[in-house]
PDB file of N, CA and C in Angstrom:
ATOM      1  N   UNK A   1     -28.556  15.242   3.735  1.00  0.00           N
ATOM      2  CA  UNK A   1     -28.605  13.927   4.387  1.00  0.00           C
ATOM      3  C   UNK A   1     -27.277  13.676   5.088  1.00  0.00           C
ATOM      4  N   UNK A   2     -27.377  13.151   6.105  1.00  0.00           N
ATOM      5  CA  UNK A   2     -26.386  12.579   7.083  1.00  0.00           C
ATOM      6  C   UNK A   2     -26.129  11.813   6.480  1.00  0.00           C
ATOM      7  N   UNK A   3     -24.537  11.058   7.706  1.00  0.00           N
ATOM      8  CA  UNK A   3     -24.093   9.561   7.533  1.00  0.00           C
ATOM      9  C   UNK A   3     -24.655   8.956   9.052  1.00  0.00           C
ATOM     10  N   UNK A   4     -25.001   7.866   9.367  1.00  0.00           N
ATOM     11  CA  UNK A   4     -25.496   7.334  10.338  1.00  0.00           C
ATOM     12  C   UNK A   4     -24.517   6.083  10.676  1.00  0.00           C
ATOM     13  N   UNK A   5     -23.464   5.802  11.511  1.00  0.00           N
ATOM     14  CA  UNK A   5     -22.686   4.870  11.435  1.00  0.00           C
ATOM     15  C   UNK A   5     -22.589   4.141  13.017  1.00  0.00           C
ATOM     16  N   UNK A   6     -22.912   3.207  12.831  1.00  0.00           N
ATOM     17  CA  UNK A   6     -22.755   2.216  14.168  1.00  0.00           C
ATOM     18  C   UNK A   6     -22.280   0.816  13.990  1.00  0.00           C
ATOM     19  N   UNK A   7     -21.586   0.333  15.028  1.00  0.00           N
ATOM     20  CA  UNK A   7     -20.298  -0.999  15.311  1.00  0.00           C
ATOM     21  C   UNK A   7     -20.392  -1.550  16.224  1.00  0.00           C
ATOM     22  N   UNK A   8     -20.709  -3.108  15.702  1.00  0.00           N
ATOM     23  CA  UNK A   8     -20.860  -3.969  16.889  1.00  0.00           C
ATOM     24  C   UNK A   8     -19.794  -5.367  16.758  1.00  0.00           C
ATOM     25  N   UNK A   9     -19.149  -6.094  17.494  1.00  0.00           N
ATOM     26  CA  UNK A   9     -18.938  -7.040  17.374  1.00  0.00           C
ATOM     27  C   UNK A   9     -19.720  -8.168  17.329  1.00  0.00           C
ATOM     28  N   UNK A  10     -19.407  -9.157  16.505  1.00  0.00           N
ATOM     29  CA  UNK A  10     -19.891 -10.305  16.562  1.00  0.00           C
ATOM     30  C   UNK A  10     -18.448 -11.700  16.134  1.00  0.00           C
ATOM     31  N   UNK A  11     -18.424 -11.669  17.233  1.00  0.00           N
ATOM     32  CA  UNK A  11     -16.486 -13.346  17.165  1.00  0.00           C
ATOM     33  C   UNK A  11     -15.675 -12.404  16.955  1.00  0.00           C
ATOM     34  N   UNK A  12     -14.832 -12.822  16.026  1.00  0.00           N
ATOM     35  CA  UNK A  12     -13.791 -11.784  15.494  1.00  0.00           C
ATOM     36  C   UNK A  12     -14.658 -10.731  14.333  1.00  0.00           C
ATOM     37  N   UNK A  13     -15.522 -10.743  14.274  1.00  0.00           N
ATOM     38  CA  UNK A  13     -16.052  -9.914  12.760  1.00  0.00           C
ATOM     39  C   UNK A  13     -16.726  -8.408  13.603  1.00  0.00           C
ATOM     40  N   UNK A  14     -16.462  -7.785  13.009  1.00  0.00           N
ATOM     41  CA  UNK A  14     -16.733  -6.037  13.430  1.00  0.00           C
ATOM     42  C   UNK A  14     -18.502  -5.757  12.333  1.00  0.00           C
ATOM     43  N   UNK A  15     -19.246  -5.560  12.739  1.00  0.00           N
ATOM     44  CA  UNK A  15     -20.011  -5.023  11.878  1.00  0.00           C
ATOM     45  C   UNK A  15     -20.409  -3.634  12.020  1.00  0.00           C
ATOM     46  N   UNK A  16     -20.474  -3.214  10.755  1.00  0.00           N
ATOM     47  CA  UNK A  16     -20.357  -1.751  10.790  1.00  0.00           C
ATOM     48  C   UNK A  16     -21.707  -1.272   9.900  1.00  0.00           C
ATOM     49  N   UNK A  17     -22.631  -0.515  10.478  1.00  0.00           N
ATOM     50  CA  UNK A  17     -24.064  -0.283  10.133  1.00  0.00           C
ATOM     51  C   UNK A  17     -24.126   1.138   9.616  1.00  0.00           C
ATOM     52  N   UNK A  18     -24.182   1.313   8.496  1.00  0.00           N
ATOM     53  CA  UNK A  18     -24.241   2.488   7.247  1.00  0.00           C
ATOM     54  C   UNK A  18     -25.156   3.051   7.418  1.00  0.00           C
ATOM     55  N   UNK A  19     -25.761   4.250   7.192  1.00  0.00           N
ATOM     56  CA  UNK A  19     -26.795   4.719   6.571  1.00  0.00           C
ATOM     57  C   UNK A  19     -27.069   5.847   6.562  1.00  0.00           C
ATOM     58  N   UNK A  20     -28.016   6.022   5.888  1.00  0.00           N
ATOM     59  CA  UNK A  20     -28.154   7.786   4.575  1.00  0.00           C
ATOM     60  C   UNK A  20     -27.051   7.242   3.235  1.00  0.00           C
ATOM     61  N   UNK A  21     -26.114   8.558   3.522  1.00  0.00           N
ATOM     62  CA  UNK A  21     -25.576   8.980   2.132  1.00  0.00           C
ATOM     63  C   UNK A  21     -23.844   8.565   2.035  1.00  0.00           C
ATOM     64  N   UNK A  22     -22.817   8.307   1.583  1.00  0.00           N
ATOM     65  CA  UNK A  22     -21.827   7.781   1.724  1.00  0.00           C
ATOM     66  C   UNK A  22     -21.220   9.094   0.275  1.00  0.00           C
ATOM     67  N   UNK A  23     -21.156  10.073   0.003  1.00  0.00           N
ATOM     68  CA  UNK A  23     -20.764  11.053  -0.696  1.00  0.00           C
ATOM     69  C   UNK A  23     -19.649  11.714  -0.457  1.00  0.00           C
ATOM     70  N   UNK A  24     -19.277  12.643  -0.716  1.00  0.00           N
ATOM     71  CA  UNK A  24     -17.912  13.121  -0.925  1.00  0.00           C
ATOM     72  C   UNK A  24     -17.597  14.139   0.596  1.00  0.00           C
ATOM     73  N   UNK A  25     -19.146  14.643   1.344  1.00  0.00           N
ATOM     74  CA  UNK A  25     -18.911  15.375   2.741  1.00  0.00           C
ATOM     75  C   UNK A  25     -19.116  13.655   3.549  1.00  0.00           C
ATOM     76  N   UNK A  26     -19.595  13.004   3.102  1.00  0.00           N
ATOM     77  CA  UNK A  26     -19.294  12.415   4.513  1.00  0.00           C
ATOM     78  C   UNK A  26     -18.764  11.211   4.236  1.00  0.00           C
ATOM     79  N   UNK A  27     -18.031  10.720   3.708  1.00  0.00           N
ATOM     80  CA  UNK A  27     -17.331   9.528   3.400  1.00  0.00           C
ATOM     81  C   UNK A  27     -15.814   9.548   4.521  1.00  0.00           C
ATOM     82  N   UNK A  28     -15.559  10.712   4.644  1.00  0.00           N
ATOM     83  CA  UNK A  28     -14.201  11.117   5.780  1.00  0.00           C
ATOM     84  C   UNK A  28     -14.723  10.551   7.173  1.00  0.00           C
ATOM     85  N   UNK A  29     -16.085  10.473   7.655  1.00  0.00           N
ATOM     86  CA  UNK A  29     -16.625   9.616   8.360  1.00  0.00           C
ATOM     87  C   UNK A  29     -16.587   8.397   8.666  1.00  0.00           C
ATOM     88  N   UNK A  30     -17.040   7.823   7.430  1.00  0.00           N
ATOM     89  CA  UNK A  30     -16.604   6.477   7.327  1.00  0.00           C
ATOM     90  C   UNK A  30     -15.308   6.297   7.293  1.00  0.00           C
ATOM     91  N   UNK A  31     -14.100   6.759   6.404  1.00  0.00           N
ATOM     92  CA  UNK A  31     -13.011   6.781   6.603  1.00  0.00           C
ATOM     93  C   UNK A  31     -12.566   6.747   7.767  1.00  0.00           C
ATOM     94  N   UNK A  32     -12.230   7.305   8.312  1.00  0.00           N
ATOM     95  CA  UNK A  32     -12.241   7.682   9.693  1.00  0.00           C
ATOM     96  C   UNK A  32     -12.491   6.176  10.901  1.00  0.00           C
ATOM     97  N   UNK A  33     -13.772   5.854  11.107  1.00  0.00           N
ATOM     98  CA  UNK A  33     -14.307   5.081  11.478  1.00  0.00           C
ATOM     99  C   UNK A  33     -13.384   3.123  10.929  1.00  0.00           C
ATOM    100  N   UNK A  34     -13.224   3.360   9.172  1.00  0.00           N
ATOM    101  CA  UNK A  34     -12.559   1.582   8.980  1.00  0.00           C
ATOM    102  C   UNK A  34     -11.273   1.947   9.975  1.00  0.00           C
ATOM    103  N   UNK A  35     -10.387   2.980   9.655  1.00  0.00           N
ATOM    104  CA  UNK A  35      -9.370   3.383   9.767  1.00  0.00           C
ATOM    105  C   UNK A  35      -9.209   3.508  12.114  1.00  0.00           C
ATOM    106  N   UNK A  36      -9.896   3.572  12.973  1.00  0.00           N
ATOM    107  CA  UNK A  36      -9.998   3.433  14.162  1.00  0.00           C
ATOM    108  C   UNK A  36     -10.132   1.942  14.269  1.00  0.00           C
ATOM    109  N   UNK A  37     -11.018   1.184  13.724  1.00  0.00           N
ATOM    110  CA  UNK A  37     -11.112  -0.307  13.839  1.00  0.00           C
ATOM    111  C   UNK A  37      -9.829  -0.747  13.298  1.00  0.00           C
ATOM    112  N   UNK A  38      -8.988  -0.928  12.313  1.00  0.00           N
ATOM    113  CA  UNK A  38      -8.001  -1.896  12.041  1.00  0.00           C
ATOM    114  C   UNK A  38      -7.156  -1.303  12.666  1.00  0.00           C
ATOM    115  N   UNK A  39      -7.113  -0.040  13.332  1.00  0.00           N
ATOM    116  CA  UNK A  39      -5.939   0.107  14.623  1.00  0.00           C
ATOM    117  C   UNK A  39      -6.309  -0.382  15.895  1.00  0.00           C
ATOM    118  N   UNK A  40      -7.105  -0.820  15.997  1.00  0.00           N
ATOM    119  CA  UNK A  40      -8.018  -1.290  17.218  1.00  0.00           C
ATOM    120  C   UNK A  40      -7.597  -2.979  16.762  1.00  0.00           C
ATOM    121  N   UNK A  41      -7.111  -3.551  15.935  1.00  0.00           N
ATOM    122  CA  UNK A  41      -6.646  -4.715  15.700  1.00  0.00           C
ATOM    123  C   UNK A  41      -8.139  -5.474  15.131  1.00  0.00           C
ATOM    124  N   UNK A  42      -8.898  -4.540  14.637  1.00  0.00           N
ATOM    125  CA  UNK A  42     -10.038  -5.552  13.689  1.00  0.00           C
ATOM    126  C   UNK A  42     -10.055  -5.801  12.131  1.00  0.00           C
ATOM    127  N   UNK A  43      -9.423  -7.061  11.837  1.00  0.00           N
ATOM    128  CA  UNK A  43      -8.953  -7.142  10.532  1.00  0.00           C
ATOM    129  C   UNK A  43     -10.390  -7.721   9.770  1.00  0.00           C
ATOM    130  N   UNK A  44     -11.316  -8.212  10.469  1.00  0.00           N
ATOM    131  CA  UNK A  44     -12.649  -8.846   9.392  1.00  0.00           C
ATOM    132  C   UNK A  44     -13.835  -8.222  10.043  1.00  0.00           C
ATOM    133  N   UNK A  45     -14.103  -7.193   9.014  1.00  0.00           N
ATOM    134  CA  UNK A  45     -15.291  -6.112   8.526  1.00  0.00           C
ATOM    135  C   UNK A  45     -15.844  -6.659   7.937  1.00  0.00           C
ATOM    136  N   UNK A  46     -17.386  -6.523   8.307  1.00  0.00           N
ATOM    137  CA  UNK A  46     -18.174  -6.319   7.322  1.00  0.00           C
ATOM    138  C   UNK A  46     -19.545  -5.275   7.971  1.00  0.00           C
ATOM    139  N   UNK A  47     -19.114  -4.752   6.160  1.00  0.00           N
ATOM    140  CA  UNK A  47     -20.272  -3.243   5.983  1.00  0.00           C
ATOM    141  C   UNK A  47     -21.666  -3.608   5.711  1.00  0.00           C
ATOM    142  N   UNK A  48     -22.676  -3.363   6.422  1.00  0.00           N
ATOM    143  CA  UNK A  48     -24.191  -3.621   6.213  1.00  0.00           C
ATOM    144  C   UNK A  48     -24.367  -2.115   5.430  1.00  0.00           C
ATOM    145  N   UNK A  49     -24.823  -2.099   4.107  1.00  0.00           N
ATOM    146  CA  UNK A  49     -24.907  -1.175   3.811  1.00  0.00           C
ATOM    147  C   UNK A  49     -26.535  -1.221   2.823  1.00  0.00           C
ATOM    148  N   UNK A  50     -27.361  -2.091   3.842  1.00  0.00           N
ATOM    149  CA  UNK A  50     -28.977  -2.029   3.589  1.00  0.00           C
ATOM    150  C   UNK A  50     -29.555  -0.594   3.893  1.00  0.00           C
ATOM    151  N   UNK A  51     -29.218   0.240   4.702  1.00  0.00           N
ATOM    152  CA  UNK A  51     -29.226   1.463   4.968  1.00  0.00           C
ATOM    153  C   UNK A  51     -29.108   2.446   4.313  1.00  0.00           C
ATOM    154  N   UNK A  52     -28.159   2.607   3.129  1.00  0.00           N
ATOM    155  CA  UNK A  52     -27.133   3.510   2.765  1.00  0.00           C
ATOM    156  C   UNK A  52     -28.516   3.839   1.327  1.00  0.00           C
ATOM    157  N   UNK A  53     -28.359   5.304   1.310  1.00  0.00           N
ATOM    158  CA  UNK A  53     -29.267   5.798  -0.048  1.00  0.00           C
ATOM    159  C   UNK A  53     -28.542   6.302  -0.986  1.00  0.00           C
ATOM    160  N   UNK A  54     -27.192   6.550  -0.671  1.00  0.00           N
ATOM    161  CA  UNK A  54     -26.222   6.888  -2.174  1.00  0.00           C
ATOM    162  C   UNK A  54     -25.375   6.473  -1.898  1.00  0.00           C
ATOM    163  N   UNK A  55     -24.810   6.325  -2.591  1.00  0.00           N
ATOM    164  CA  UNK A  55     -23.193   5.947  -3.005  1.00  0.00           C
ATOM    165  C   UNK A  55     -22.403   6.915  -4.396  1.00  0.00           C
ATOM    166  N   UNK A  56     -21.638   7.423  -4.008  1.00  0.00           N
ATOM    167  CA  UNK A  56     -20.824   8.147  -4.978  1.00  0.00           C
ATOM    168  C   UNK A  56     -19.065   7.454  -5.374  1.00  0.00           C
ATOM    169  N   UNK A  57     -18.416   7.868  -5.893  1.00  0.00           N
ATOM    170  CA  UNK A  57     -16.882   7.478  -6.463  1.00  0.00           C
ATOM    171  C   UNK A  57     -16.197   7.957  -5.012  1.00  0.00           C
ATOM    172  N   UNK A  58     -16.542   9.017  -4.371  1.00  0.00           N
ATOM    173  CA  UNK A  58     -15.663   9.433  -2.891  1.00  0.00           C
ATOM    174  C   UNK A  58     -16.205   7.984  -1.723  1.00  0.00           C
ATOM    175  N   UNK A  59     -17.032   7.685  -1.582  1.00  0.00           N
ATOM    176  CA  UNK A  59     -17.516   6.275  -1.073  1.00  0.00           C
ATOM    177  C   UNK A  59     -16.826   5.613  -1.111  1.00  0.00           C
ATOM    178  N   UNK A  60     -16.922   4.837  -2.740  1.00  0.00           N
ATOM    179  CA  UNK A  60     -16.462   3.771  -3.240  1.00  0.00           C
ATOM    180  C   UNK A  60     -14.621   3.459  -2.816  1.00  0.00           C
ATOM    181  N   UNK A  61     -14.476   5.041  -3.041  1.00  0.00           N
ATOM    182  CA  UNK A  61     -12.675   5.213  -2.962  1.00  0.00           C
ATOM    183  C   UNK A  61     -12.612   4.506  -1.099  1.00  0.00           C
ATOM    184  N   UNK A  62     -13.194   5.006  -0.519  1.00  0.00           N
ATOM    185  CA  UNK A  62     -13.210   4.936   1.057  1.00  0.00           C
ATOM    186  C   UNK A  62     -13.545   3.086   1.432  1.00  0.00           C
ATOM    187  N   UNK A  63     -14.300   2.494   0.933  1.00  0.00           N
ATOM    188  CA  UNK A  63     -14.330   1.342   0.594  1.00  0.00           C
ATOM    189  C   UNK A  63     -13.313   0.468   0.189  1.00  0.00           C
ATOM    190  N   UNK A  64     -13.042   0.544  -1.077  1.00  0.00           N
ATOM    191  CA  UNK A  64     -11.335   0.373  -1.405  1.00  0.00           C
ATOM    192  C   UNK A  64     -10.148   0.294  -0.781  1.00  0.00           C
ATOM    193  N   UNK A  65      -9.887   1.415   0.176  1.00  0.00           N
ATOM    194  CA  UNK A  65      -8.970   1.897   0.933  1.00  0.00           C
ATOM    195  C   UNK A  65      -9.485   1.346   2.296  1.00  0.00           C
ATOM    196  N   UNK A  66     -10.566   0.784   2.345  1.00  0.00           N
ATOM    197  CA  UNK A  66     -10.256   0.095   4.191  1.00  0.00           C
ATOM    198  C   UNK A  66     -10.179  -1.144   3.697  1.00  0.00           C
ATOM    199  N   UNK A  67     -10.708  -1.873   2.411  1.00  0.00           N
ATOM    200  CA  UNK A  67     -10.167  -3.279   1.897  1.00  0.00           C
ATOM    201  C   UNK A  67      -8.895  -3.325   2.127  1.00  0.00           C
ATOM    202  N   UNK A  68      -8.243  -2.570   1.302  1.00  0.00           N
ATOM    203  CA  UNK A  68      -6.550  -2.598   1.267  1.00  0.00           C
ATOM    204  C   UNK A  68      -5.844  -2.456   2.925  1.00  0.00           C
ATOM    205  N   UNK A  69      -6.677  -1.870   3.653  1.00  0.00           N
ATOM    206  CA  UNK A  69      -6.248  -1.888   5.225  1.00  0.00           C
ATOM    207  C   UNK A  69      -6.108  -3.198   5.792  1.00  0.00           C
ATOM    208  N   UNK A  70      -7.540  -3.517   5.383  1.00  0.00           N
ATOM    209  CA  UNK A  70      -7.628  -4.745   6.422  1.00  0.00           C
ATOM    210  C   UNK A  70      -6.939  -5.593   5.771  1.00  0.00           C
ATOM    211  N   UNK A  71      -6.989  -6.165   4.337  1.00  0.00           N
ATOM    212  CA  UNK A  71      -5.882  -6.872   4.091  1.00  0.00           C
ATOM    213  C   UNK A  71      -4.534  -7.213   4.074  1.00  0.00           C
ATOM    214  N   UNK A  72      -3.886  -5.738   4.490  1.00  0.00           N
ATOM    215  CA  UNK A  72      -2.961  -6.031   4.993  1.00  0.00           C
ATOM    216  C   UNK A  72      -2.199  -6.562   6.049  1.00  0.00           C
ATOM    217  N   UNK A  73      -3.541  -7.003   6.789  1.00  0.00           N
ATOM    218  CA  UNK A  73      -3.603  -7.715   8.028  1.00  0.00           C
ATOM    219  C   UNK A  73      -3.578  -9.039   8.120  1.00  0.00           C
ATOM    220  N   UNK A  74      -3.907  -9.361   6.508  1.00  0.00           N
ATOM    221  CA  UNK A  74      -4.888 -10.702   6.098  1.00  0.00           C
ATOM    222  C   UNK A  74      -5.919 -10.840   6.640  1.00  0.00           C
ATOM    223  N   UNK A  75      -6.845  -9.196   6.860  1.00  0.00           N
ATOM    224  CA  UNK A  75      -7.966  -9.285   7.020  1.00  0.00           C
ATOM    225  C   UNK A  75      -9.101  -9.248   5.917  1.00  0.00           C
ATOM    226  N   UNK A  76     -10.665  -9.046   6.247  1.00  0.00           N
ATOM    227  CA  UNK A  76     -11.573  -9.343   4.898  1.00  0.00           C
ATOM    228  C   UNK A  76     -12.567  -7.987   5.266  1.00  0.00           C
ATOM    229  N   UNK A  77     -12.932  -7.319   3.999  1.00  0.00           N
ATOM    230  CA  UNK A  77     -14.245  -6.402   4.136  1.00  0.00           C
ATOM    231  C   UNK A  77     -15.236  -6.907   3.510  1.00  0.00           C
ATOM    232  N   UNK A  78     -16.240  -7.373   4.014  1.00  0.00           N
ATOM    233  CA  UNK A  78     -17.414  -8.074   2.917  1.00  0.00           C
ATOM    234  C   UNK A  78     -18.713  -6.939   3.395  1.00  0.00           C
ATOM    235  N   UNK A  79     -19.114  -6.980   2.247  1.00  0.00           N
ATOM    236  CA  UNK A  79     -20.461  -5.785   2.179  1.00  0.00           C
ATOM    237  C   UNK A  79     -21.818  -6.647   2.084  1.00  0.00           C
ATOM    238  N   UNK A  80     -22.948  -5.914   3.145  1.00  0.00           N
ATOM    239  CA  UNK A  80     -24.284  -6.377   2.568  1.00  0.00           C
ATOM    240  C   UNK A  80     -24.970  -5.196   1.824  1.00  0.00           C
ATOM    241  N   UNK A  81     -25.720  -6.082   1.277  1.00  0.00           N
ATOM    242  CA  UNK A  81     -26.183  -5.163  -0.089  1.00  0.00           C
ATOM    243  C   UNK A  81     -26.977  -5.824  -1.011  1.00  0.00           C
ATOM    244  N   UNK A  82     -28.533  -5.181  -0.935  1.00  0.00           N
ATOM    245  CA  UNK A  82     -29.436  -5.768  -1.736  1.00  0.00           C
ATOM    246  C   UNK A  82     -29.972  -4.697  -2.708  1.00  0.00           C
ATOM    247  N   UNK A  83     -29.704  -3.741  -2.341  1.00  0.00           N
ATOM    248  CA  UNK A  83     -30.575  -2.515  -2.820  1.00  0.00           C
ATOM    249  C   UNK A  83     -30.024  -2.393  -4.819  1.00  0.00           C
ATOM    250  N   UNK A  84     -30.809  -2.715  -5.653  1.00  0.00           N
ATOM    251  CA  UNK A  84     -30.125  -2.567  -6.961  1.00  0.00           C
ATOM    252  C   UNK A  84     -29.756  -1.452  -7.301  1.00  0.00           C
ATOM    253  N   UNK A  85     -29.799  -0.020  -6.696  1.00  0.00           N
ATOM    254  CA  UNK A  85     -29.265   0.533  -6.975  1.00  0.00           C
ATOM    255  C   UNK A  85     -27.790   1.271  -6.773  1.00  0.00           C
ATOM    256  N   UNK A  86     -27.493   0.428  -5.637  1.00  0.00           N
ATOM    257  CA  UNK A  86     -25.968   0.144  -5.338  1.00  0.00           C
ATOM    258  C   UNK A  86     -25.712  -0.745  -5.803  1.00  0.00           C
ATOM    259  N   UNK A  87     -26.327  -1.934  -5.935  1.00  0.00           N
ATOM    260  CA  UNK A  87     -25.291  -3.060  -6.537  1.00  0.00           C
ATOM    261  C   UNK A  87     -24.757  -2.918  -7.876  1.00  0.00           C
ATOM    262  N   UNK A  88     -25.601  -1.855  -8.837  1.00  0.00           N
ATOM    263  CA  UNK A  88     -25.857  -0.892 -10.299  1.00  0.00           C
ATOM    264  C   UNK A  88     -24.413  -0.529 -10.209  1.00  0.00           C
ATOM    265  N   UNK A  89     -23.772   0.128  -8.938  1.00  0.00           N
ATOM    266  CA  UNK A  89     -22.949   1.027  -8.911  1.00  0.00           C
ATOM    267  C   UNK A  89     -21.722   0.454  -8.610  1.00  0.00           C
ATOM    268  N   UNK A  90     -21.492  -1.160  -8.400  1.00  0.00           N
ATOM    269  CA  UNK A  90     -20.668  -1.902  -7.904  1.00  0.00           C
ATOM    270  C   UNK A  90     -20.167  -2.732  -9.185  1.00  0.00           C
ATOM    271  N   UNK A  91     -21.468  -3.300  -9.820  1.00  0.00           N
ATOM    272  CA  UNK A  91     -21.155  -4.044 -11.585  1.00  0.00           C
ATOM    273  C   UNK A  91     -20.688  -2.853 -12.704  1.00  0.00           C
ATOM    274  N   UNK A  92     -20.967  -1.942 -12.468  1.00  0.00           N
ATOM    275  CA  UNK A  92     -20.408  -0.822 -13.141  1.00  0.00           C
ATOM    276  C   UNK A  92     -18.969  -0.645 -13.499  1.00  0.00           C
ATOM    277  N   UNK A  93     -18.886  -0.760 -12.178  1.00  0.00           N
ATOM    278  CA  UNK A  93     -17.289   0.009 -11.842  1.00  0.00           C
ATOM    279  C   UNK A  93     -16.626  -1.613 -11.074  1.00  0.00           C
ATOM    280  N   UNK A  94     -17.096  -2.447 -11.795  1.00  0.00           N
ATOM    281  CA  UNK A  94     -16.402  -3.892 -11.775  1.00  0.00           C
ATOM    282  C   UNK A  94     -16.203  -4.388 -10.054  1.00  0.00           C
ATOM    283  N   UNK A  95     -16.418  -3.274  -9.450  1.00  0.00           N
ATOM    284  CA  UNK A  95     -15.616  -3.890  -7.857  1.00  0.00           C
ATOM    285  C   UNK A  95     -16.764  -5.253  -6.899  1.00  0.00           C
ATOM    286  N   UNK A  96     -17.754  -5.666  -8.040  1.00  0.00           N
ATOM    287  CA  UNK A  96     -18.099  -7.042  -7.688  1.00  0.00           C
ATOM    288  C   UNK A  96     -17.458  -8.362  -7.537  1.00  0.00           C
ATOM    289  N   UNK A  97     -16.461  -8.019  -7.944  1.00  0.00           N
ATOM    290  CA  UNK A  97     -14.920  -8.732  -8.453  1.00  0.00           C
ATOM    291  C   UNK A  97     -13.885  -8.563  -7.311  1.00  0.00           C
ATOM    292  N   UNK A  98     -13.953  -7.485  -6.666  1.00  0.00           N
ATOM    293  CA  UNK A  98     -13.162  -7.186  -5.507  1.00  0.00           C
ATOM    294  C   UNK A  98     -13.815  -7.433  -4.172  1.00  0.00           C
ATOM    295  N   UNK A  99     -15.100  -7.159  -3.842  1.00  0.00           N
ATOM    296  CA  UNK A  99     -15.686  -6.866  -2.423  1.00  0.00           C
ATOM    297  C   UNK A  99     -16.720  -8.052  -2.736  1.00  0.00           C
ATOM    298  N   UNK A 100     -16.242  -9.697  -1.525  1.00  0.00           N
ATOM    299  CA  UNK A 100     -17.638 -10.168  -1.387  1.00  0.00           C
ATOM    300  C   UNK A 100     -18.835  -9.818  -1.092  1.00  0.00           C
ATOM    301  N   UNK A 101     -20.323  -9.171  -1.991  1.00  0.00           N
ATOM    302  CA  UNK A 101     -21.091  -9.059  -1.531  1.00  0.00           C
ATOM    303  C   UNK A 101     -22.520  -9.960  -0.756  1.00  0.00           C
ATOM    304  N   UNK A 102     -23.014  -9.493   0.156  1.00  0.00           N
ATOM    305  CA  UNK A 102     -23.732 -10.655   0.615  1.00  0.00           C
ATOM    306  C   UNK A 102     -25.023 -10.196   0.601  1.00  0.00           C
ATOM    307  N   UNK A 103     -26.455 -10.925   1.128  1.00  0.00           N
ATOM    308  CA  UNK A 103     -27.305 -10.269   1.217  1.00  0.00           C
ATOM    309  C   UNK A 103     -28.002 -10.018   2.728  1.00  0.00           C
ATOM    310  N   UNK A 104     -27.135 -10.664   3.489  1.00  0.00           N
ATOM    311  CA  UNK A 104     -27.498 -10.572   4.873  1.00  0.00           C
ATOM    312  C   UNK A 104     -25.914 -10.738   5.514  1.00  0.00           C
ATOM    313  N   UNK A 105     -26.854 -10.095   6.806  1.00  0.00           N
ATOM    314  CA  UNK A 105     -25.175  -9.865   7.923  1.00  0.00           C
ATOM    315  C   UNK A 105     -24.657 -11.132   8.053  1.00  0.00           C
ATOM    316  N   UNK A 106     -25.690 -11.768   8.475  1.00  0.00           N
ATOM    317  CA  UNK A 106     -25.336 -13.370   8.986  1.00  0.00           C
ATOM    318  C   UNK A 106     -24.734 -14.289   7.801  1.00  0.00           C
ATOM    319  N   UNK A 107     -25.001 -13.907   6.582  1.00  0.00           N
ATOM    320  CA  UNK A 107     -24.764 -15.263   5.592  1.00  0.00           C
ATOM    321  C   UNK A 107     -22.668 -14.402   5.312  1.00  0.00           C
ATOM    322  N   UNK A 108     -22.845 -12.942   5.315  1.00  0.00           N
ATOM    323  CA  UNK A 108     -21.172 -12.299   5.937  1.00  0.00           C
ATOM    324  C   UNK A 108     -20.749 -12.856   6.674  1.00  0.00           C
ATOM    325  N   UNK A 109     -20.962 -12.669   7.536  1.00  0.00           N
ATOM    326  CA  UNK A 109     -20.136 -13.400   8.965  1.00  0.00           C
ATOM    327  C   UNK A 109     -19.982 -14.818   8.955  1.00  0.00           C
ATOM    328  N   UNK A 110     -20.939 -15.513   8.651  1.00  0.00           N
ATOM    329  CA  UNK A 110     -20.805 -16.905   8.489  1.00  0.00           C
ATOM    330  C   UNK A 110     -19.379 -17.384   7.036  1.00  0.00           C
ATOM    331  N   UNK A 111     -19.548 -16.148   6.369  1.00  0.00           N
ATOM    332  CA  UNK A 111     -18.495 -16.425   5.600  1.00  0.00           C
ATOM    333  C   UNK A 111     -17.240 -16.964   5.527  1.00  0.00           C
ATOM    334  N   UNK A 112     -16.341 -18.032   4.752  1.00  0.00           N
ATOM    335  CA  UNK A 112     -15.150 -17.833   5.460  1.00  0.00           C
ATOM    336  C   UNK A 112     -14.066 -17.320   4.377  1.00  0.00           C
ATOM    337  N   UNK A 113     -12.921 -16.822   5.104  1.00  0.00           N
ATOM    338  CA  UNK A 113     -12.074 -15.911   4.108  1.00  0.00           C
ATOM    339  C   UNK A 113     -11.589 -16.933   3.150  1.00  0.00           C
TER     340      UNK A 113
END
């Protein structure tokens, strides 16, 4: 399985459209990709990741590490995400606590930091 990744603006908010697999070959993808946007001066991400069919710890790390990007901007990464078997993988490993999750793009974006 691929990674499938596409970026659109909407105001200041970048949305970034996931999908397939987010694993240890293609997470450098995504990497890659937060890491071009907050040099591109986009500090408020958010990941639609209704798409996405795995998630692994190389993911999660890649996740983490564009939070810590954009915040250093005093920017925000907020994730959508309904699928329980990612959200399984988020209460797990506590980072429900770290990454606002939402259940739609719009109720993200409408968010405020």
């Amino acid at each position: 399985m691929d990674l499938n990744l596409s970026t659109r603006h909407e105001g200041d908010r970048t949305v970034i459209d996931v999908g397939g697999e987010i694993d240890v070959y293609t997470a450098p993808k995504l990497r890659e990709q937060l890491v071009d946007l907050v040099n591109q001066g986009r500090y408020h991400l958010v990941v639609d990741m209704e798409a996405v069919d795995f998630l692994d710890s190389t993911g999660l790390g890649v996740l983490v590490g564009g939070l810590k990007r954009v915040r250093a901007h005093d920017g925000s990464l907020r994730l959508v995400c309904t699928q329980e078997r990612i959200l399984k993988i988020f209460r797990i490993t506590g980072l429900t606590k770290v990454f606002p999750i939402h259940t739609t793009v719009e109720d993200a974006i409408a968010a405020t930091d």
